[in-house]
C-alpha atoms as a PDB file:
ATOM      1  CA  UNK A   1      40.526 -28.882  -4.985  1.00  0.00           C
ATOM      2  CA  UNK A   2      37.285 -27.099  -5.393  1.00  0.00           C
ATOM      3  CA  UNK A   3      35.849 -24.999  -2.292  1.00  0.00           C
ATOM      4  CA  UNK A   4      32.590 -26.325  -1.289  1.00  0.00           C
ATOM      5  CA  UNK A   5      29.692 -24.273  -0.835  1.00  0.00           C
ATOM      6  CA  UNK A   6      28.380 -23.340   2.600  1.00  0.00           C
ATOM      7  CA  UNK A   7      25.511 -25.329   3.692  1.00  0.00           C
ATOM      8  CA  UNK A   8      22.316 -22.740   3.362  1.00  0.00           C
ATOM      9  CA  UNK A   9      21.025 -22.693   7.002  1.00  0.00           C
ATOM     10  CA  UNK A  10      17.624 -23.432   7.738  1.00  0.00           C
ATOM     11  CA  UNK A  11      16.601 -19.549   8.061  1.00  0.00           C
ATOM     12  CA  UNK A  12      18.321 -18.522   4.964  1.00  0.00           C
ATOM     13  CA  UNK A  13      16.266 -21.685   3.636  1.00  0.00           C
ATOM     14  CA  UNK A  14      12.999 -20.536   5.152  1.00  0.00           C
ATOM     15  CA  UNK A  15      13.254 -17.012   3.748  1.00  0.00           C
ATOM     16  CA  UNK A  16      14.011 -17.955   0.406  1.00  0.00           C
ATOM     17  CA  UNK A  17      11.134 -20.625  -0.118  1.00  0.00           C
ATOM     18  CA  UNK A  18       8.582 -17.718   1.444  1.00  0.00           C
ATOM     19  CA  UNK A  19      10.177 -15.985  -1.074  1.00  0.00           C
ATOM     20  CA  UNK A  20       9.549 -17.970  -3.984  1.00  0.00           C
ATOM     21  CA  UNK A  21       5.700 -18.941  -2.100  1.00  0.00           C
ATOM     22  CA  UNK A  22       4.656 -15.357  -2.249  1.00  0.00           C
ATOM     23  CA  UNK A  23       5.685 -14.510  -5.483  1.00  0.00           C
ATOM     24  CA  UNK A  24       4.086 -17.227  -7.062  1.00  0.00           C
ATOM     25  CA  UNK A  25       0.839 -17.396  -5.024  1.00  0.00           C
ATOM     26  CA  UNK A  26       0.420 -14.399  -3.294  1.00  0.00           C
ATOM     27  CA  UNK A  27       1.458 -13.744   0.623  1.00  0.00           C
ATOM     28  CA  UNK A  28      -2.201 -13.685   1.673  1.00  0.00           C
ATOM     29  CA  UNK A  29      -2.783 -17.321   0.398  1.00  0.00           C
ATOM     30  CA  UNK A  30       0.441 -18.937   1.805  1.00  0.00           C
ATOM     31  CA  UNK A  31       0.691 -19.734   5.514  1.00  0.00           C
ATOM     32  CA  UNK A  32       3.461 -20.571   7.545  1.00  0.00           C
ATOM     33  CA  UNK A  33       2.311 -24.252   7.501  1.00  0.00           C
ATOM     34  CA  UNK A  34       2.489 -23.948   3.975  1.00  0.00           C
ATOM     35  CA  UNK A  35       6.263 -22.914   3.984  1.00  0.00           C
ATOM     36  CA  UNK A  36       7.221 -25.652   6.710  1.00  0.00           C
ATOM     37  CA  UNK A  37       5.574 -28.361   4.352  1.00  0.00           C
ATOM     38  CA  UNK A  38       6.915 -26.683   0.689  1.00  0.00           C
ATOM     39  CA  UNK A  39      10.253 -27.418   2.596  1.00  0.00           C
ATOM     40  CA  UNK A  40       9.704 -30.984   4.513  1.00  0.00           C
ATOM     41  CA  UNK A  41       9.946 -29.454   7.916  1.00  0.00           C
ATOM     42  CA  UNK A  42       7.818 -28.998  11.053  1.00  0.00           C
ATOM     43  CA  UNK A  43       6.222 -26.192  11.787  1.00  0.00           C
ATOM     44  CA  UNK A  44       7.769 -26.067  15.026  1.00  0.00           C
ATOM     45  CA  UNK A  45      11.397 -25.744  13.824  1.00  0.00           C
ATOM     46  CA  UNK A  46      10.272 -22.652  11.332  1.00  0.00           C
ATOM     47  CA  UNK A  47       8.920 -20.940  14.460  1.00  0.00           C
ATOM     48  CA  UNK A  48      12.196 -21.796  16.131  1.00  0.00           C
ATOM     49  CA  UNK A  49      13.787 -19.011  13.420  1.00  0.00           C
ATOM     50  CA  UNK A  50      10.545 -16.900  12.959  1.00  0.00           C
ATOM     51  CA  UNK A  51       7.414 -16.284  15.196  1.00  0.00           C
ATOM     52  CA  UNK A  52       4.929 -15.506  12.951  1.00  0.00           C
ATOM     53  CA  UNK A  53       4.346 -15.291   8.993  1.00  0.00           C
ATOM     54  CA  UNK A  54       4.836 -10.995   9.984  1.00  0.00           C
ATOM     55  CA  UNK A  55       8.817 -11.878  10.811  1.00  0.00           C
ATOM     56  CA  UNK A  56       9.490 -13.367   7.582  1.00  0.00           C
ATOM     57  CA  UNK A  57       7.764 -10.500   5.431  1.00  0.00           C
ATOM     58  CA  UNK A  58       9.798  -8.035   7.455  1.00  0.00           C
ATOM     59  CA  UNK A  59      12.911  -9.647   6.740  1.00  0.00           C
ATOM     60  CA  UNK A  60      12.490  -9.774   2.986  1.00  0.00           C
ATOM     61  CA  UNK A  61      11.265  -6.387   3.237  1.00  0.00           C
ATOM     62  CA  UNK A  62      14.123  -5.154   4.608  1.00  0.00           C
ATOM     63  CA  UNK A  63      16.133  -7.403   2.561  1.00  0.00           C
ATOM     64  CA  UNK A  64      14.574  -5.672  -0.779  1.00  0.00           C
ATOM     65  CA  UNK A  65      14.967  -2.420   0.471  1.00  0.00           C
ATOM     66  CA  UNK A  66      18.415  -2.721   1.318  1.00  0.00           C
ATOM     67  CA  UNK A  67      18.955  -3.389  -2.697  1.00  0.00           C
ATOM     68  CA  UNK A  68      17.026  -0.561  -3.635  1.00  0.00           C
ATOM     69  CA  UNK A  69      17.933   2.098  -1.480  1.00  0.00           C
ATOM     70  CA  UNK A  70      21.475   2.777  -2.725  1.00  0.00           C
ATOM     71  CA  UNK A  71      20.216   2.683  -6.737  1.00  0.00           C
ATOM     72  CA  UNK A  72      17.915   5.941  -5.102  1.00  0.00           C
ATOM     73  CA  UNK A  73      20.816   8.617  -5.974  1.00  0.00           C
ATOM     74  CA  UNK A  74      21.632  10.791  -8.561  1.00  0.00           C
ATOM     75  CA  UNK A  75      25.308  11.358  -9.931  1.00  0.00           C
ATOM     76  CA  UNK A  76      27.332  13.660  -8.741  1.00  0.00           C
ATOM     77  CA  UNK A  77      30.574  15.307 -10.359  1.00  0.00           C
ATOM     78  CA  UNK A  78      28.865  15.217 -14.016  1.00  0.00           C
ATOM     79  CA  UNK A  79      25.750  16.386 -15.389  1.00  0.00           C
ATOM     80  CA  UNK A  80      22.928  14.354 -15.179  1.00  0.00           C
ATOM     81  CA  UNK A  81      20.886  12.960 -18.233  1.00  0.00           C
ATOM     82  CA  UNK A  82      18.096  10.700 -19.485  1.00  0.00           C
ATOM     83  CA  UNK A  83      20.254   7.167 -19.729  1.00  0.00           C
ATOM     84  CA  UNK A  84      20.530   8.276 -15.892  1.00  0.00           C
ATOM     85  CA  UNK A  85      16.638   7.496 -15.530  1.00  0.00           C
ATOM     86  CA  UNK A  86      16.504   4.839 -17.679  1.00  0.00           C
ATOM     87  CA  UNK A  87      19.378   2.984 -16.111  1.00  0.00           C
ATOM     88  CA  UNK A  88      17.677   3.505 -12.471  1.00  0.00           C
ATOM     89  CA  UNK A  89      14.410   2.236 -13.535  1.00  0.00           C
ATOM     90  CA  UNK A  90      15.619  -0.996 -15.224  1.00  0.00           C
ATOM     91  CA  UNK A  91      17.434  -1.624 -12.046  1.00  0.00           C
ATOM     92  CA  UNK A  92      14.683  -0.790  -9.556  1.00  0.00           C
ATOM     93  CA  UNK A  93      12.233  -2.661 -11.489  1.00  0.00           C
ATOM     94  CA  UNK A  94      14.509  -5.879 -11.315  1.00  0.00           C
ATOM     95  CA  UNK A  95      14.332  -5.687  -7.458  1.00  0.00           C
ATOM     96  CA  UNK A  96      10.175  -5.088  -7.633  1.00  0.00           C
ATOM     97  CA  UNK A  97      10.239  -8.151  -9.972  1.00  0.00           C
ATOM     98  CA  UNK A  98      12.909 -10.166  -7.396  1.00  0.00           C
ATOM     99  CA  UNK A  99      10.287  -8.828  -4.877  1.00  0.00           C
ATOM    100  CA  UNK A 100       7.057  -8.699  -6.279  1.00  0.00           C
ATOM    101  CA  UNK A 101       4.508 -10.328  -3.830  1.00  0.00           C
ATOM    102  CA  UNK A 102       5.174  -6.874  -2.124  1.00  0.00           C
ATOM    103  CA  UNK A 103       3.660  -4.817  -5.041  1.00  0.00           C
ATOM    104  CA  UNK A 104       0.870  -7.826  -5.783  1.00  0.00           C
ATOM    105  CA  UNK A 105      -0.632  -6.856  -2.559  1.00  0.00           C
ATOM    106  CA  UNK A 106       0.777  -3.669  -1.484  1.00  0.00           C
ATOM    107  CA  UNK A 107      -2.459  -2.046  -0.266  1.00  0.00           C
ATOM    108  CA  UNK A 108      -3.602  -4.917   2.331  1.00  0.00           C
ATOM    109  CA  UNK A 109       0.330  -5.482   3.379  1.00  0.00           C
ATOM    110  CA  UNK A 110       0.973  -2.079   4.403  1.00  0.00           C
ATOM    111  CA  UNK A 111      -2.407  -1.774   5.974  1.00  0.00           C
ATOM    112  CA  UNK A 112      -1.754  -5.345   8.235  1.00  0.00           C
ATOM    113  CA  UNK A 113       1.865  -4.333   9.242  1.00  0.00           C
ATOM    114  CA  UNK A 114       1.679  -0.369   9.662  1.00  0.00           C
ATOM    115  CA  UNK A 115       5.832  -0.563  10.555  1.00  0.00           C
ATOM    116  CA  UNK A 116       6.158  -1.588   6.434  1.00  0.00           C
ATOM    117  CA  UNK A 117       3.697   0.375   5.347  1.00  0.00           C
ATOM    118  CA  UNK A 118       5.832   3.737   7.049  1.00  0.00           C
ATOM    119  CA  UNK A 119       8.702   2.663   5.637  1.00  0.00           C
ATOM    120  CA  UNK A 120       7.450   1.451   1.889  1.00  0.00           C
ATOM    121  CA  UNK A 121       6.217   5.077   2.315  1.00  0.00           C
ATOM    122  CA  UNK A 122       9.215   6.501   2.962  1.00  0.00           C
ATOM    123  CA  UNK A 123      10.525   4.690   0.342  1.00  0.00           C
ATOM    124  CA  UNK A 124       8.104   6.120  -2.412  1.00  0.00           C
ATOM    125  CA  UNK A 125       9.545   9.511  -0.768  1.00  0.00           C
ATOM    126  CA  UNK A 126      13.002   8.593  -1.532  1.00  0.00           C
ATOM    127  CA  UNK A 127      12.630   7.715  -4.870  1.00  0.00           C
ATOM    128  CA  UNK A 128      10.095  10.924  -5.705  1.00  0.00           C
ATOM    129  CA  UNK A 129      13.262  13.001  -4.353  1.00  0.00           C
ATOM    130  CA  UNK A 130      15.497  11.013  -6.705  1.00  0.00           C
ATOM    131  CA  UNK A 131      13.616  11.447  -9.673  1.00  0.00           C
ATOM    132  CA  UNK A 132      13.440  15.861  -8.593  1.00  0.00           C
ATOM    133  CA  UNK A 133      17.079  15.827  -8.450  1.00  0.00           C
ATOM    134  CA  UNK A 134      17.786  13.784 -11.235  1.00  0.00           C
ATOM    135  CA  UNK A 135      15.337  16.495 -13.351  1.00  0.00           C
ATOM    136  CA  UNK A 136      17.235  19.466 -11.775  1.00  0.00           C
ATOM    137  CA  UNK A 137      20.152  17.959 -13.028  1.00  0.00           C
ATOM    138  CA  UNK A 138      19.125  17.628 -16.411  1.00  0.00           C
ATOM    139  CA  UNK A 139      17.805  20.866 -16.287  1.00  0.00           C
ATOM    140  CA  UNK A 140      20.571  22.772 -15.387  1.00  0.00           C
ATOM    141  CA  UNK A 141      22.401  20.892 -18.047  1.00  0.00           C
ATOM    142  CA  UNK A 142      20.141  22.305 -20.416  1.00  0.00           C
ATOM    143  CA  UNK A 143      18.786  19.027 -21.247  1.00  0.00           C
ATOM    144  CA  UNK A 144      15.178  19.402 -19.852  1.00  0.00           C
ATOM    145  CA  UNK A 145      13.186  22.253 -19.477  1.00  0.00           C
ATOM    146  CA  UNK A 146      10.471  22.381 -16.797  1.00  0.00           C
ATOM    147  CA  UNK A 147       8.841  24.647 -14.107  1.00  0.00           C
ATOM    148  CA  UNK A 148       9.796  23.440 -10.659  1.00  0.00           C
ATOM    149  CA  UNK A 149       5.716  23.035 -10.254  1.00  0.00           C
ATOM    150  CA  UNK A 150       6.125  20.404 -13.338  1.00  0.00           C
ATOM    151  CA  UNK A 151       9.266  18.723 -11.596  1.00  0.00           C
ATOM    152  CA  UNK A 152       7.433  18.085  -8.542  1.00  0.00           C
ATOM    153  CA  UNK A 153       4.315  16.734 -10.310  1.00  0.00           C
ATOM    154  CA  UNK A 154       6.440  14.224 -13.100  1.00  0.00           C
ATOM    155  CA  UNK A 155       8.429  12.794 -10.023  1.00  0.00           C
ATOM    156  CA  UNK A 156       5.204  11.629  -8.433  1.00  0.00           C
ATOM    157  CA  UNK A 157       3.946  10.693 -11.480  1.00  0.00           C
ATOM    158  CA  UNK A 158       7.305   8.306 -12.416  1.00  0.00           C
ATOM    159  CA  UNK A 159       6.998   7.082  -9.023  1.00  0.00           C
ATOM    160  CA  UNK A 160       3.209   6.252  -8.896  1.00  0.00           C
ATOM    161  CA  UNK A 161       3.086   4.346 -13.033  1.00  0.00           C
ATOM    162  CA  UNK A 162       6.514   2.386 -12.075  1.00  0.00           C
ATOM    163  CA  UNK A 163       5.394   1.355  -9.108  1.00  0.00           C
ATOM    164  CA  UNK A 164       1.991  -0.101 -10.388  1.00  0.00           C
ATOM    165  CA  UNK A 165       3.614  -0.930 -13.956  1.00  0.00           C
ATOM    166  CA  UNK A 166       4.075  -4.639 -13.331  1.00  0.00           C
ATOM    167  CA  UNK A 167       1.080  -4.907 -11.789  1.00  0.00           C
ATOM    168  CA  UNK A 168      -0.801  -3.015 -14.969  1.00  0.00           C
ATOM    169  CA  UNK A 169       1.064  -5.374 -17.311  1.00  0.00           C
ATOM    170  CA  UNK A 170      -0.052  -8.883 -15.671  1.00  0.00           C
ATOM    171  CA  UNK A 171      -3.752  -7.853 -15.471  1.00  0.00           C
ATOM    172  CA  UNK A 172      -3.584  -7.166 -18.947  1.00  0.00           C
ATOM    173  CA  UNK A 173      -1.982 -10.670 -19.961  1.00  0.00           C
ATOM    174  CA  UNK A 174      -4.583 -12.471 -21.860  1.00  0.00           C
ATOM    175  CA  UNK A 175      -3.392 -15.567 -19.652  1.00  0.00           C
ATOM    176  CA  UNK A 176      -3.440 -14.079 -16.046  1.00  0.00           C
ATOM    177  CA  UNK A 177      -2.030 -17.464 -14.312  1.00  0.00           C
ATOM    178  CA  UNK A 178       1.195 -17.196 -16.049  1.00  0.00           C
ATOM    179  CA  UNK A 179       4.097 -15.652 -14.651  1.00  0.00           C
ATOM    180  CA  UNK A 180       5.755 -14.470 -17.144  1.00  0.00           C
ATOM    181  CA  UNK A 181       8.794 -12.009 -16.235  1.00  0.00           C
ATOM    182  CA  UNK A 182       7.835  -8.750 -16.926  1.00  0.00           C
ATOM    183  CA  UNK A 183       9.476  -6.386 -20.056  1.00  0.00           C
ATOM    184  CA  UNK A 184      11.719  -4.055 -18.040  1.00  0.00           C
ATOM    185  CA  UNK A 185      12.454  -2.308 -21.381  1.00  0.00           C
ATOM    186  CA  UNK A 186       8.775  -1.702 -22.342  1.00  0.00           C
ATOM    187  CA  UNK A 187       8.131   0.026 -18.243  1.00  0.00           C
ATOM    188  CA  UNK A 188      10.869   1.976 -18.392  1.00  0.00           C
ATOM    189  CA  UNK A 189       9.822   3.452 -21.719  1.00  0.00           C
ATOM    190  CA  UNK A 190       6.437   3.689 -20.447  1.00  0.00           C
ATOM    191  CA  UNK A 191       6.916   5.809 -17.308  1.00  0.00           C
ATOM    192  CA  UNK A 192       9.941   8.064 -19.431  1.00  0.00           C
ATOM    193  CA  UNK A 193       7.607   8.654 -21.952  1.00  0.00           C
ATOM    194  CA  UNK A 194       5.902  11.142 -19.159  1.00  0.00           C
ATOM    195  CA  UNK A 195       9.180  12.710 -19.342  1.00  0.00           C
ATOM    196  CA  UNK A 196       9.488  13.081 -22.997  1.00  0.00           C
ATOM    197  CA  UNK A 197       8.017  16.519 -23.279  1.00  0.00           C
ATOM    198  CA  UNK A 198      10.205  18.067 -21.713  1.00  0.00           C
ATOM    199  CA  UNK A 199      13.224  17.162 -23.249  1.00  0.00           C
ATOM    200  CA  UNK A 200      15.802  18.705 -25.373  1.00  0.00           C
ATOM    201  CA  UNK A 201      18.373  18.051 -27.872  1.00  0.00           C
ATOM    202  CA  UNK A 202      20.262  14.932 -28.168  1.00  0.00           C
ATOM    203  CA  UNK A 203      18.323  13.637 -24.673  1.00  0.00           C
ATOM    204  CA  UNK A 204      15.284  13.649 -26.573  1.00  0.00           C
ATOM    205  CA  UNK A 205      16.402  12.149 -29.360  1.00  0.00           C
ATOM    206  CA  UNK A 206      18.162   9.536 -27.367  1.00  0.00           C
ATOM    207  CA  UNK A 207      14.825   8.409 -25.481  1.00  0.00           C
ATOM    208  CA  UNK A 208      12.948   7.943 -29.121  1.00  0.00           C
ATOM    209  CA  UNK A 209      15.966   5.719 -30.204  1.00  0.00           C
ATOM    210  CA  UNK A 210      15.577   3.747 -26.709  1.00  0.00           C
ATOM    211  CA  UNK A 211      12.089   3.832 -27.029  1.00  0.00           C
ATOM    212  CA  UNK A 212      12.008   2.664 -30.515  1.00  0.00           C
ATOM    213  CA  UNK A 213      11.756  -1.087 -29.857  1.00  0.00           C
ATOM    214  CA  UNK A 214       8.574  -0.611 -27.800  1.00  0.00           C
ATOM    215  CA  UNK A 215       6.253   1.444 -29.494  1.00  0.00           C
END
C-alpha cells in the first residue's frame, strides 16, 4: 500500500504561498491580507503562525540562506579549477531564482528589516571569500594567473554582476510582465567571462567551449 503524504500544515502552507506571492508580484505589493485570501483563510489564523508580513520574510530568508550557505566552499584535497566556478554559480543562481523577490527588491528590504540586511551582507562577504579562495586555488594550480590586488577586485566583481544578473536580464526582456525563468547558462558565462583573462591552458580553453553556446 502506498504511504500517504503528510498533510502540509497551515505554516508550511502560509510560507510557501508568500513565497510564490512575492515572486510573482513583488513583496512590497502583497500584504498579509493578501496571503490569507490567495489561500481561503482568515487573517486571524495567519497571525496565529506569524505576527507580521516581517516574520514570514525572515523565515524564507533564512530558509534561502540555509541552501546557499553550504554551496559557499571551495574543494579541498584537489586543485581547484574553472568547472569549480561554473558549477557554484549555476547552483547559487537556482536558489536566487527559487528566491528571487529578495533580489527584486533588495535595496528597500534590507533597508526596512536592518537584521536581513546584516546578514544578506554577510552573505555577499561569504561568497566574495569563496570566489578569493577558489582563485588562489586555481592559481596555485597554475591555472590562473593574477596579482592578489586583481583577486580581491574579480571576487567583488563576480559577486556584485551575479547578484544583479537576473535582475539585468528581466529589465531587458522586451516583455517585462513575463516571468520567464532566467538562462542560468548565459549568467554564469556572463560573470566568468570577468574571469577569462586570467586564465591559462586547458581552463581557458574549457570556459570558451562552455561559453560557446552563449555568445
Amino acid at each position: 500500500m502506498a504511504e500517504r503524504k503528510r498533510p502540509r500544515r497551515t505554516r508550511e502552507r502560509i510560507l510557501e504561498t508568500s513565497l510564490d506571492l512575492f515572486n510573482r508580484f513583488g513583496e512590497p505589493n502583497i500584504t498579509t491580507a493578501d496571503i490569507a485570501d490567495e489561500m481561503n483563510i482568515s487573517p486571524g489564523n495567519l497571525y496565529y503562525h506569524f505576527r507580521n508580513k516581517d516574520e514570514i520574510i525572515g523565515e524564507l530568508y533564512a530558509a534561502f540562506e540555509a541552501r546557499v550557505l553550504p554551496l559557499l566552499i571551495a574543494p579541498e584535497g584537489r586543485p581547484a579549477h574553472v568547472e569549480d566556478l561554473w558549477l557554484l554559480l549555476h547552483l547559487v543562481q537556482e536558489e536566487m531564482w527559487a528566491a528571487r523577490f529578495l533580489y527584486r527588491d533588495l535595496d528597500e528590504l534590507a533597508s526596512r528589516n536592518r537584521r536581513i540586511g546584516a546578514r544578506f551582507g554577510e552573505l555577499l562577504r561569504r561568497g566574495v571569500d569563496t570566489v578569493v579562495a577558489l582563485s588562489r586555488g586555481m592559481i596555485a594550480a597554475g591555472r590562473m594567473r593574477a596579482s592578489e590586488r586583481e583577486v580581491a577586485a574579480l571576487a567583488q566583481n563576480v559577486v556584485l554582476v551575479a547578484t544583479y544578473w537576473q535582475s539585468f536580464q528581466r529589465l531587458g526582456r522586451a516583455n517585462r510582465t513575463k516571468d520567464d525563468e532566467v538562462d542560468f547558462g548565459r549568467g554564469a558565462y556572463q560573470v566568468l567571462s570577468m574571469i577569462a583573462p586570467y586564465l591559462v591552458g586547458s581552463d581557458r580553453k574549457l570556459l570558451d567551449r562552455l561559453g560557446a553556446d552563449y555568445l
